[in-house]
PDB file of N, CA and C in Angstrom:
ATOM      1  N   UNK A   1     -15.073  15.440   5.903  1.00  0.00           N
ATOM      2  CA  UNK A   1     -14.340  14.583   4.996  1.00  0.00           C
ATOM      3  C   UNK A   1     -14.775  14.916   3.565  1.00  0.00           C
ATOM      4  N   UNK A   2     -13.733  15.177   2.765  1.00  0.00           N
ATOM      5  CA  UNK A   2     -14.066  15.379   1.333  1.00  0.00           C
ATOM      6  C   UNK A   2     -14.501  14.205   0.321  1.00  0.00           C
ATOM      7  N   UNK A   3     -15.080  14.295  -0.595  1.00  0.00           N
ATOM      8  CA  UNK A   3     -15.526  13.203  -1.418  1.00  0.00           C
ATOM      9  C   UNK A   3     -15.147  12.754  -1.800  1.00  0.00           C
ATOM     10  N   UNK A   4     -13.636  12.956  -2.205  1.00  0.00           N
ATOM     11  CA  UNK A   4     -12.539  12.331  -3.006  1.00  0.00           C
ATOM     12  C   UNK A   4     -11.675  11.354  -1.677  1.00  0.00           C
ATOM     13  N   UNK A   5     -11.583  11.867  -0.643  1.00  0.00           N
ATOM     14  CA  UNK A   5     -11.552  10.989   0.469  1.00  0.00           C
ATOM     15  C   UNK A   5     -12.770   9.366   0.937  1.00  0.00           C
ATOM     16  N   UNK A   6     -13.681  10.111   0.763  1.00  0.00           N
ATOM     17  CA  UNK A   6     -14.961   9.501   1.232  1.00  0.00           C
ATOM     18  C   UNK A   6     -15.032   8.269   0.320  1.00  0.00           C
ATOM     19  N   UNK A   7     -14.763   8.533  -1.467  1.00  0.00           N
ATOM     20  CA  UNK A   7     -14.476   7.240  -2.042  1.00  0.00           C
ATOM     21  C   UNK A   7     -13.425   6.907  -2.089  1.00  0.00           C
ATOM     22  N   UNK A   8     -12.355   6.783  -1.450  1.00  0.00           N
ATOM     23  CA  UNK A   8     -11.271   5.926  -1.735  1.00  0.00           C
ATOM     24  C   UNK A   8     -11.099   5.096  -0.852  1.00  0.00           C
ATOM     25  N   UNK A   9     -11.801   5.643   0.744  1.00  0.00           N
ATOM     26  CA  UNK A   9     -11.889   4.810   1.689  1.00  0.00           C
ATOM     27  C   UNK A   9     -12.888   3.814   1.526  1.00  0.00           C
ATOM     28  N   UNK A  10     -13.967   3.999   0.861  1.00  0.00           N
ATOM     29  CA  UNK A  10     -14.847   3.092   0.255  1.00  0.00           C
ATOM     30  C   UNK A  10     -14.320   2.003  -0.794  1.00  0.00           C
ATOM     31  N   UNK A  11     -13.415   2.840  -1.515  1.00  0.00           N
ATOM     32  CA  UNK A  11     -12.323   1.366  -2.488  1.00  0.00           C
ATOM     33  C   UNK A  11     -11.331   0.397  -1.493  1.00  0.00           C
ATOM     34  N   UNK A  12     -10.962   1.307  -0.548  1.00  0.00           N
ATOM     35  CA  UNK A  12      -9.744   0.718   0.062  1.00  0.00           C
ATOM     36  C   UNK A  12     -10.579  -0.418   0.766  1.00  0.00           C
ATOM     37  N   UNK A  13     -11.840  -0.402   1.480  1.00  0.00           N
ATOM     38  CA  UNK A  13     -12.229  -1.666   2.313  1.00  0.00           C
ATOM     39  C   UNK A  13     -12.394  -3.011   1.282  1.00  0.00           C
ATOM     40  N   UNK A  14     -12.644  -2.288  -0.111  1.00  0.00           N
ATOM     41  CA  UNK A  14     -12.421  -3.615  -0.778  1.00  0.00           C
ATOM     42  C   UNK A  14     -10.994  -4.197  -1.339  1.00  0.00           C
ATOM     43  N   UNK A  15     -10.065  -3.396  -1.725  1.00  0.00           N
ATOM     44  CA  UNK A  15      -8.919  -3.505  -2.316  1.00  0.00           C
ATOM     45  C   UNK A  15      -7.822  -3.721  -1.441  1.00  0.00           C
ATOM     46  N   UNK A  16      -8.252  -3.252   0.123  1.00  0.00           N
ATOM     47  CA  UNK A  16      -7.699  -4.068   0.930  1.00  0.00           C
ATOM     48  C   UNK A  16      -7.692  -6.077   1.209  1.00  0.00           C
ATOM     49  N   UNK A  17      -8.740  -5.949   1.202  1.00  0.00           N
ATOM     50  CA  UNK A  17      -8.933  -8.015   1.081  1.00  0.00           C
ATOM     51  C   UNK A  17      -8.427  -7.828   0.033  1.00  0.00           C
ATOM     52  N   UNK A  18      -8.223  -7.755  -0.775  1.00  0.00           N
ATOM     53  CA  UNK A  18      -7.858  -8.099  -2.491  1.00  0.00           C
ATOM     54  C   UNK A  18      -6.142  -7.978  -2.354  1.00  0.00           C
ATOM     55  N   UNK A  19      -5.615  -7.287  -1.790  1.00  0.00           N
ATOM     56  CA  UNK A  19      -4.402  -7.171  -1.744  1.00  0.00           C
ATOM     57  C   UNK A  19      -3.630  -8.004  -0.691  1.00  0.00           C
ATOM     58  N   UNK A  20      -4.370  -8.435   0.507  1.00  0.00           N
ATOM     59  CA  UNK A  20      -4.098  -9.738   1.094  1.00  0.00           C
ATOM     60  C   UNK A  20      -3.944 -10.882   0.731  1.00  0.00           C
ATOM     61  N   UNK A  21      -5.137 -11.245  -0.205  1.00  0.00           N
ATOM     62  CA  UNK A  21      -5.406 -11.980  -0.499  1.00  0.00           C
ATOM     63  C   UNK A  21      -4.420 -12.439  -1.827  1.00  0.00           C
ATOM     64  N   UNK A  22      -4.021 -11.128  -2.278  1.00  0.00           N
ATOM     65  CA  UNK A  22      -2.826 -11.408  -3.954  1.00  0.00           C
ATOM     66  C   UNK A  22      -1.591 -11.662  -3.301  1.00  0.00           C
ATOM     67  N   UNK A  23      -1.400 -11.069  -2.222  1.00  0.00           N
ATOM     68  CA  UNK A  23       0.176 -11.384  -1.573  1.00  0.00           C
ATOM     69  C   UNK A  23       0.092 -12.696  -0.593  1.00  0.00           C
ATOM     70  N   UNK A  24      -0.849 -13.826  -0.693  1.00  0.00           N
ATOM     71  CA  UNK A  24      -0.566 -14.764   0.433  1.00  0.00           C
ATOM     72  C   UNK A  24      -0.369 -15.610  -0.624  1.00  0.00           C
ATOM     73  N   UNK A  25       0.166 -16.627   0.288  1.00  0.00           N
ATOM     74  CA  UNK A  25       0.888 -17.618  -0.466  1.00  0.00           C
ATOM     75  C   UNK A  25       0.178 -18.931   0.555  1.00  0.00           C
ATOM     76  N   UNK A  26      -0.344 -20.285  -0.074  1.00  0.00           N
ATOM     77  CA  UNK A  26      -1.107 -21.231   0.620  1.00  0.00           C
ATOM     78  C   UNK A  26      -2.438 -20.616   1.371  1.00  0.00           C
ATOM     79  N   UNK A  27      -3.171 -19.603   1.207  1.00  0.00           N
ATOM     80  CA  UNK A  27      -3.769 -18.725   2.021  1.00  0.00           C
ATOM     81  C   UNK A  27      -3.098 -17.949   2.765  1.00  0.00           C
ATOM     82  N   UNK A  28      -2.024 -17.878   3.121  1.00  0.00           N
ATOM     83  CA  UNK A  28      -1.389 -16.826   4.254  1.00  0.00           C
ATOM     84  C   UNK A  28      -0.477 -15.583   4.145  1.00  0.00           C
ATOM     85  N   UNK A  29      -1.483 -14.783   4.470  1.00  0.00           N
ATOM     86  CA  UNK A  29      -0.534 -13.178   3.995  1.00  0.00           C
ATOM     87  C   UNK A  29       0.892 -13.085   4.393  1.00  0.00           C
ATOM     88  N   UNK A  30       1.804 -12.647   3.185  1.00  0.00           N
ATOM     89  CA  UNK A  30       3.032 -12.650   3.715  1.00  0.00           C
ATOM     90  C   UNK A  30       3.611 -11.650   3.027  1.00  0.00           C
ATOM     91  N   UNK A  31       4.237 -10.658   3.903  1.00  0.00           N
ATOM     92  CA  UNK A  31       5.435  -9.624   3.192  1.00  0.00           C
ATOM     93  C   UNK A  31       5.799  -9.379   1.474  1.00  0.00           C
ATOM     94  N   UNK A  32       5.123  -9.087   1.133  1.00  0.00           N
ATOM     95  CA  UNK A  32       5.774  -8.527   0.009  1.00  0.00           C
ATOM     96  C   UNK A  32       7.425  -8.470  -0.812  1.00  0.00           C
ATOM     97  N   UNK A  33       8.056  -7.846   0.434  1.00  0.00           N
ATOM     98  CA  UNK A  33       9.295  -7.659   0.013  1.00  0.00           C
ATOM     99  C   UNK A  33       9.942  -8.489   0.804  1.00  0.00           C
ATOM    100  N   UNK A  34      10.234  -8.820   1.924  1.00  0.00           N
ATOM    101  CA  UNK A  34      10.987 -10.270   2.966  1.00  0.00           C
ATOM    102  C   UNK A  34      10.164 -11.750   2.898  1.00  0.00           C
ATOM    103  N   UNK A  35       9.429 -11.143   2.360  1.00  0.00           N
ATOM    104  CA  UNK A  35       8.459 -13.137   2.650  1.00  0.00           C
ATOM    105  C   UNK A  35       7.852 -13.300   3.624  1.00  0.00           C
ATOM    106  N   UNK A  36       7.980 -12.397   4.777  1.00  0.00           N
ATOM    107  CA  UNK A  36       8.034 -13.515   5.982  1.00  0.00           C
ATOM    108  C   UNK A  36       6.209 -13.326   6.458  1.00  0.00           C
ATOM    109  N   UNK A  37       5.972 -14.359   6.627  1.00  0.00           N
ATOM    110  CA  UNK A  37       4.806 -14.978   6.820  1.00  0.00           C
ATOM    111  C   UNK A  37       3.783 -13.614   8.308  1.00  0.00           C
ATOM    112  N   UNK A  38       4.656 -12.792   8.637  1.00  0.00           N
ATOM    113  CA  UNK A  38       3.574 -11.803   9.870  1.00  0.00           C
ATOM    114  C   UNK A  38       3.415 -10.069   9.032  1.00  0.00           C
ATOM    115  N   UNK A  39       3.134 -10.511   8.108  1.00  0.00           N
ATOM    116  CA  UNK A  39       2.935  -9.093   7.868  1.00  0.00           C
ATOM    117  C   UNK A  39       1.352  -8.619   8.680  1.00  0.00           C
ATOM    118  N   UNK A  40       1.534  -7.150   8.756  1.00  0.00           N
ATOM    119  CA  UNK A  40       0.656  -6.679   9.756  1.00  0.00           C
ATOM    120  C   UNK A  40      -0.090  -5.197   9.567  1.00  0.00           C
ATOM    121  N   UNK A  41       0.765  -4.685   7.904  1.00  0.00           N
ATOM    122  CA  UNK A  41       0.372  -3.436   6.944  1.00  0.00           C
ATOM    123  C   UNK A  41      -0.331  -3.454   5.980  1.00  0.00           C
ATOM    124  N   UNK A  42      -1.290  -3.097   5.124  1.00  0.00           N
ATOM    125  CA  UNK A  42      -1.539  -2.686   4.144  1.00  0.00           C
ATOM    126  C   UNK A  42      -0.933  -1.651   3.774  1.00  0.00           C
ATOM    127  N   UNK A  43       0.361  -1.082   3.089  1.00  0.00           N
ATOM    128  CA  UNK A  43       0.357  -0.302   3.022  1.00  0.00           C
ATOM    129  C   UNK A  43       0.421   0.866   1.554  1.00  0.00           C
ATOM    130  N   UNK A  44      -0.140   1.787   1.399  1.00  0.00           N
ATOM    131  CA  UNK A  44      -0.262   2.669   0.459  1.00  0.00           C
ATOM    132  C   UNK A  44       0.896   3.051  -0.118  1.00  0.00           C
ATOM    133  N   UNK A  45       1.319   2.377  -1.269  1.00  0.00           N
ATOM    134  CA  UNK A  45       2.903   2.370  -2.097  1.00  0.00           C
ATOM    135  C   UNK A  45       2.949   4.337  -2.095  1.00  0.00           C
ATOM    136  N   UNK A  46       2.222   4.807  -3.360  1.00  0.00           N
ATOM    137  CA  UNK A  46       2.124   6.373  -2.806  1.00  0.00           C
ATOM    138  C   UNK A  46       1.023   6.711  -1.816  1.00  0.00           C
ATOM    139  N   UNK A  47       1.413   7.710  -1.062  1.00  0.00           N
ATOM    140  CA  UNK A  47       0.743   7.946   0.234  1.00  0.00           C
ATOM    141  C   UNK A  47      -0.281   8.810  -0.643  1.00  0.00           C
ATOM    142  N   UNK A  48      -1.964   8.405   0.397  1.00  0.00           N
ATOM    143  CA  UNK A  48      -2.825   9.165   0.021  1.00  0.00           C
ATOM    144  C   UNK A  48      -2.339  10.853   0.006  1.00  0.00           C
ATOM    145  N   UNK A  49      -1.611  11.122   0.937  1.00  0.00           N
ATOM    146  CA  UNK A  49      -1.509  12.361   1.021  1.00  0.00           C
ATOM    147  C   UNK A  49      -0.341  13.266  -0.211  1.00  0.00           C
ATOM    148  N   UNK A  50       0.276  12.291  -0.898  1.00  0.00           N
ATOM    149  CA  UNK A  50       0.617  12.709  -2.072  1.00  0.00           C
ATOM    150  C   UNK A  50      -0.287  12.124  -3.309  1.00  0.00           C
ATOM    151  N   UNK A  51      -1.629  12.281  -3.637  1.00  0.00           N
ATOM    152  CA  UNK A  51      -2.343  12.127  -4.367  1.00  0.00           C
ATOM    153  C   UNK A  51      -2.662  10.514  -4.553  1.00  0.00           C
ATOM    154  N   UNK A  52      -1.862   9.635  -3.804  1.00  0.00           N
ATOM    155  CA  UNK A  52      -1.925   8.005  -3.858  1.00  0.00           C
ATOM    156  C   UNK A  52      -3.391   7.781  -3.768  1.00  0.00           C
ATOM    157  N   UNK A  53      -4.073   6.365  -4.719  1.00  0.00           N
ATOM    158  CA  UNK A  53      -5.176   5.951  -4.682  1.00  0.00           C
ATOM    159  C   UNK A  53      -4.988   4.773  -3.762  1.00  0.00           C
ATOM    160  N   UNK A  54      -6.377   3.991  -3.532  1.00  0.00           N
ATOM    161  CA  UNK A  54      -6.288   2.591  -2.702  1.00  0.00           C
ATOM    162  C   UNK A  54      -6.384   1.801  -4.322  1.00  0.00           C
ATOM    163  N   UNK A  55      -6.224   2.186  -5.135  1.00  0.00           N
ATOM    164  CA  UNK A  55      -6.333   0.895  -6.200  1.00  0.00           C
ATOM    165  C   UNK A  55      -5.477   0.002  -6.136  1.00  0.00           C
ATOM    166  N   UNK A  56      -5.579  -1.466  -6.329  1.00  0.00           N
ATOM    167  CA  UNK A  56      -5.143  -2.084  -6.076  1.00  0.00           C
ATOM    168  C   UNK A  56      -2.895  -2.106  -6.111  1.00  0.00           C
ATOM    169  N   UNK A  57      -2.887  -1.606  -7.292  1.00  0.00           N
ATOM    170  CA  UNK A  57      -1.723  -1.237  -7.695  1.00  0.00           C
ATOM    171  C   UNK A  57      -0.673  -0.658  -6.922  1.00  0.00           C
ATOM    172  N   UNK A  58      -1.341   0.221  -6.097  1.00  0.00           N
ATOM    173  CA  UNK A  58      -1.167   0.978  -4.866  1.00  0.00           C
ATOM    174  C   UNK A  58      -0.806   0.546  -3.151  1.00  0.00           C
ATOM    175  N   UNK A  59      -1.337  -0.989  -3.273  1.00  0.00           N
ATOM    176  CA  UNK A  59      -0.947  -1.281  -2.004  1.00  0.00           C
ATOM    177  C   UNK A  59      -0.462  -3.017  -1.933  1.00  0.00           C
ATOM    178  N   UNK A  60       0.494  -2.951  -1.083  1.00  0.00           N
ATOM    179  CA  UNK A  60       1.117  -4.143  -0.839  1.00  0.00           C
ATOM    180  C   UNK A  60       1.193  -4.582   0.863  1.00  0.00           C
ATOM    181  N   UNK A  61       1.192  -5.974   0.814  1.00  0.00           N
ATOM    182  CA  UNK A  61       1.065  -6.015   2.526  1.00  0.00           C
ATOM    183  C   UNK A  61       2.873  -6.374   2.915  1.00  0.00           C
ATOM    184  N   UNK A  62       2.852  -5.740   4.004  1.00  0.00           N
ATOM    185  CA  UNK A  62       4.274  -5.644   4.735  1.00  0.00           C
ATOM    186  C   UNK A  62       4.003  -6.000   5.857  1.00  0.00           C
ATOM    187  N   UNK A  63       5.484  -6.439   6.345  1.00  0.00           N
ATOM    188  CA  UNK A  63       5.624  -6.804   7.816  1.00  0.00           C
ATOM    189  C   UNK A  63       5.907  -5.117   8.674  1.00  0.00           C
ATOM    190  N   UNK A  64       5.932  -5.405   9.915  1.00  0.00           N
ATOM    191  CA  UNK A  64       6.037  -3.885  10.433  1.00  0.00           C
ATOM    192  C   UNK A  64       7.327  -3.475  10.056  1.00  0.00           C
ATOM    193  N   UNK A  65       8.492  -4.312   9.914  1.00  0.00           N
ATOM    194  CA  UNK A  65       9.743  -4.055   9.730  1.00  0.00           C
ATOM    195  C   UNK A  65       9.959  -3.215   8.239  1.00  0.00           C
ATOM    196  N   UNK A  66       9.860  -4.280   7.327  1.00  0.00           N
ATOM    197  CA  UNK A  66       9.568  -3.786   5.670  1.00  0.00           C
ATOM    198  C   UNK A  66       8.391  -2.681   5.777  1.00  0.00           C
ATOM    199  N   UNK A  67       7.527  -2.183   6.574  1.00  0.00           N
ATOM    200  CA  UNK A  67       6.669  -1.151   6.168  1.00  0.00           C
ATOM    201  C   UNK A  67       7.439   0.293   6.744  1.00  0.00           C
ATOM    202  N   UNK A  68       8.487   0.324   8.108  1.00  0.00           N
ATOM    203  CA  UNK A  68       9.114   1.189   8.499  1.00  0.00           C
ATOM    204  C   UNK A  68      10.233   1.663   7.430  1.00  0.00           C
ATOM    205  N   UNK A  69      10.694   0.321   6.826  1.00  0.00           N
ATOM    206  CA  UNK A  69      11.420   0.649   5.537  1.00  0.00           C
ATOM    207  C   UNK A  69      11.091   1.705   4.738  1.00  0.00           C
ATOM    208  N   UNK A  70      10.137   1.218   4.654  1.00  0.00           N
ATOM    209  CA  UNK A  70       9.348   1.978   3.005  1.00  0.00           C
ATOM    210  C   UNK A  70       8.873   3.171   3.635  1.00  0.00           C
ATOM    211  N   UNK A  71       8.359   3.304   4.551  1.00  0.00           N
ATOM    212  CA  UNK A  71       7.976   4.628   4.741  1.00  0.00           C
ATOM    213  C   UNK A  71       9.308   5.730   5.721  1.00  0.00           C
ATOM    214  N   UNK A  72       9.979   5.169   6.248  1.00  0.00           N
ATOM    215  CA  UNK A  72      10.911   5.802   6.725  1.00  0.00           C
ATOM    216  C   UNK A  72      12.689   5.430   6.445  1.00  0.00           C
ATOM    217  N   UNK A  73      12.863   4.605   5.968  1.00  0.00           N
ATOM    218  CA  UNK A  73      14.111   4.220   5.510  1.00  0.00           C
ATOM    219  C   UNK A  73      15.293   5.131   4.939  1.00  0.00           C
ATOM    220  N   UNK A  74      16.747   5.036   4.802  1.00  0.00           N
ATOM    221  CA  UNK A  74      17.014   6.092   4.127  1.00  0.00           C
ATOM    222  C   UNK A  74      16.992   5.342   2.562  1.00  0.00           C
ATOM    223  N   UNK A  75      16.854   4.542   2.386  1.00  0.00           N
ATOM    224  CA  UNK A  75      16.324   4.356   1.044  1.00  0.00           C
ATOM    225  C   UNK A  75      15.292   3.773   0.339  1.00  0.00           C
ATOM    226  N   UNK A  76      14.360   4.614   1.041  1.00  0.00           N
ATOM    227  CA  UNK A  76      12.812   4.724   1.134  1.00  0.00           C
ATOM    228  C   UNK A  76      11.954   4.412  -0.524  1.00  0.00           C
ATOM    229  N   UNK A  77      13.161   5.717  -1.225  1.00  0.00           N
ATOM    230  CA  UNK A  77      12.884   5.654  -2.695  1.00  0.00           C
ATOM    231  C   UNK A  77      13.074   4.975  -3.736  1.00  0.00           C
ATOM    232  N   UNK A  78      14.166   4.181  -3.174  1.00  0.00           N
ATOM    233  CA  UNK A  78      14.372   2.602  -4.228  1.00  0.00           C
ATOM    234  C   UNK A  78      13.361   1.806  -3.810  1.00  0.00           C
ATOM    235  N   UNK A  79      13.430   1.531  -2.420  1.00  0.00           N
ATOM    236  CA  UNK A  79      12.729   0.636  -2.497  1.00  0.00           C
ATOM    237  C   UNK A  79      10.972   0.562  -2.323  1.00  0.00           C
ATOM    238  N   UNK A  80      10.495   1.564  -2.726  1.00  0.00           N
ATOM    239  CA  UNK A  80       9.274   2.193  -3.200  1.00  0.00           C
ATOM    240  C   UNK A  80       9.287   1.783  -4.752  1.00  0.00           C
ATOM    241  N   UNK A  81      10.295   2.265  -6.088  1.00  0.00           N
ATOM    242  CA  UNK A  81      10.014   1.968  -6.745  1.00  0.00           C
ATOM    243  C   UNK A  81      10.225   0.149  -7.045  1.00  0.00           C
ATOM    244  N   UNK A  82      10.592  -0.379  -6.159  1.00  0.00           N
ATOM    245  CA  UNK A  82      10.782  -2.225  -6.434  1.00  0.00           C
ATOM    246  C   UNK A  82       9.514  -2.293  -6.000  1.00  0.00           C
ATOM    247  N   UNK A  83       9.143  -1.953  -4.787  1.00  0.00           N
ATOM    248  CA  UNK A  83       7.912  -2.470  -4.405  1.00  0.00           C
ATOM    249  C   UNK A  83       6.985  -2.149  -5.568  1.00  0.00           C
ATOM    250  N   UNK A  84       7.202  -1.012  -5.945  1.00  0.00           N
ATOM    251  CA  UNK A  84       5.314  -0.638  -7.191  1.00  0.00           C
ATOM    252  C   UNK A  84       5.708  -2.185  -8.232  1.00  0.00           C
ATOM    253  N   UNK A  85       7.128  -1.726  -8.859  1.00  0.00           N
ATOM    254  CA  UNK A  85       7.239  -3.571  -9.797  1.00  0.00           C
ATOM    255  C   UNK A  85       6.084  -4.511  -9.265  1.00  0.00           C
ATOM    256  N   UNK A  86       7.072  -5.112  -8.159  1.00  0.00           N
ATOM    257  CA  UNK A  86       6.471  -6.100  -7.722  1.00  0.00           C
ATOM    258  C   UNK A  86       4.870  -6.215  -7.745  1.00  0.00           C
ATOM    259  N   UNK A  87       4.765  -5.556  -7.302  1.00  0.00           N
ATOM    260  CA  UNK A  87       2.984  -5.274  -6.991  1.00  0.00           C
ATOM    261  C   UNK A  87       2.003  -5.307  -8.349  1.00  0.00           C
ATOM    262  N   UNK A  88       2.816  -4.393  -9.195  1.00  0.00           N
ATOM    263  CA  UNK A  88       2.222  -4.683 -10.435  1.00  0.00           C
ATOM    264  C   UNK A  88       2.146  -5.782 -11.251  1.00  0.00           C
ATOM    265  N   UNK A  89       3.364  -6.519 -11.054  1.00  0.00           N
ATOM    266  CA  UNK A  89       3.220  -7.886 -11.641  1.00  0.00           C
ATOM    267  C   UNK A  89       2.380  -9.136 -10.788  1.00  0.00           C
ATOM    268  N   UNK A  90       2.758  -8.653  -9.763  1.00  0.00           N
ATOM    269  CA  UNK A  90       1.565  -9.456  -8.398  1.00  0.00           C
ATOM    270  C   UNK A  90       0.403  -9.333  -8.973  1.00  0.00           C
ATOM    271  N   UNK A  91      -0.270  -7.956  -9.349  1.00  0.00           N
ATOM    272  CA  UNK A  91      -1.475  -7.599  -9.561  1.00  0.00           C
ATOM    273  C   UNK A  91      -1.963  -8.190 -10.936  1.00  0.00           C
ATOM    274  N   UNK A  92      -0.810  -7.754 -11.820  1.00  0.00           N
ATOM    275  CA  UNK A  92      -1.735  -8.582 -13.311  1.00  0.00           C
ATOM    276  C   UNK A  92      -1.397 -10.323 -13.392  1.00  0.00           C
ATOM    277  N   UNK A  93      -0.488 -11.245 -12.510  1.00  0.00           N
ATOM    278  CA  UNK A  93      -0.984 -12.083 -12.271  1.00  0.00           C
ATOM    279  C   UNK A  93      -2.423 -12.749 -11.440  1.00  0.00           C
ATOM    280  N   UNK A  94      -2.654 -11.932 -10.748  1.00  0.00           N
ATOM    281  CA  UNK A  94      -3.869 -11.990  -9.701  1.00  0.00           C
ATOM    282  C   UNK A  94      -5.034 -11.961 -10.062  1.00  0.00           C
ATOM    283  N   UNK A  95      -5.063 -10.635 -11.299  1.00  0.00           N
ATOM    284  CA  UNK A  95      -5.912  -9.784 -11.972  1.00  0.00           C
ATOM    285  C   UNK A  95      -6.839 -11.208 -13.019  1.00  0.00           C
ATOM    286  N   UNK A  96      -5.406 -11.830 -13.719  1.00  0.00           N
ATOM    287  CA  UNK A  96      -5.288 -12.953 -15.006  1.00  0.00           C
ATOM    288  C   UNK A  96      -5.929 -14.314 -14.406  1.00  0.00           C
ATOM    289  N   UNK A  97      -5.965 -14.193 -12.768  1.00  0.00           N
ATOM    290  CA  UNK A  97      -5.952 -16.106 -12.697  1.00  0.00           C
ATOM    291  C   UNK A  97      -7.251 -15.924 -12.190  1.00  0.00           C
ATOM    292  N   UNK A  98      -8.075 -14.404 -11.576  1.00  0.00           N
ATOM    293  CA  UNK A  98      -9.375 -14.587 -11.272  1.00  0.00           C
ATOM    294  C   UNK A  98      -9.932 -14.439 -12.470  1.00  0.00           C
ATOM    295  N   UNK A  99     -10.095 -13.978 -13.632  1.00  0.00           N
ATOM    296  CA  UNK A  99     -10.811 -13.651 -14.428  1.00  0.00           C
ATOM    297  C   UNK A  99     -10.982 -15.282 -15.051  1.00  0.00           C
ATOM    298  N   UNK A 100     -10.101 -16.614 -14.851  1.00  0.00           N
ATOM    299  CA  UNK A 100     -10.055 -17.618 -15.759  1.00  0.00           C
ATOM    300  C   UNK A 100     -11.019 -18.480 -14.598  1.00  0.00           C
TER     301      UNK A 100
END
């Protein structure tokens, strides 16, 4: 395993809780893009394997349905770029209400 691997999997065990934790709503992780209360993904908006980081920015939780979307859909690429939106504004609200 390369080093540039070796730390991101080391970010991702944390930025994973962190990204659960920004997408639940009452405590409870829920879909990103449908709402619906069983999401069951973390998943990596760009894929590690196209240079994608685990930073937070990077991952949103999905249901299995919305994650087959995004990664296999035929319109995979729109809705990749809604999801990064979302996530980003998820994130600098998230970012804003822990720091207070």
């Amino acid at each position: 395993m390369n080093k540039r691997k070796r730390e991101d999997d080391k970010l991702y065990r944390n930025t994973r809780k962190q990204a659960i934790e920004r997408d639940s709503i009452d405590g409870y992780p829920h879909c990103v893009l449908c709402g619906c209360n069983r999401p069951s993904e973390v998943h990596h908006i760009v894929s590690r394997g196209q240079c994608g980081t685990s930073e937070l920015t990077n991952l949103a939780t999905l249901c299995n349905h919305c994650h087959h979307e995004v990664a296999h859909g035929v319109d995979s690429r729109q809705v990749k770029k809604l999801l990064l939106k979302i996530v980003k504004e998820r994130t600098d609200k998230y970012e804003k209400d822990r720091s207070c």
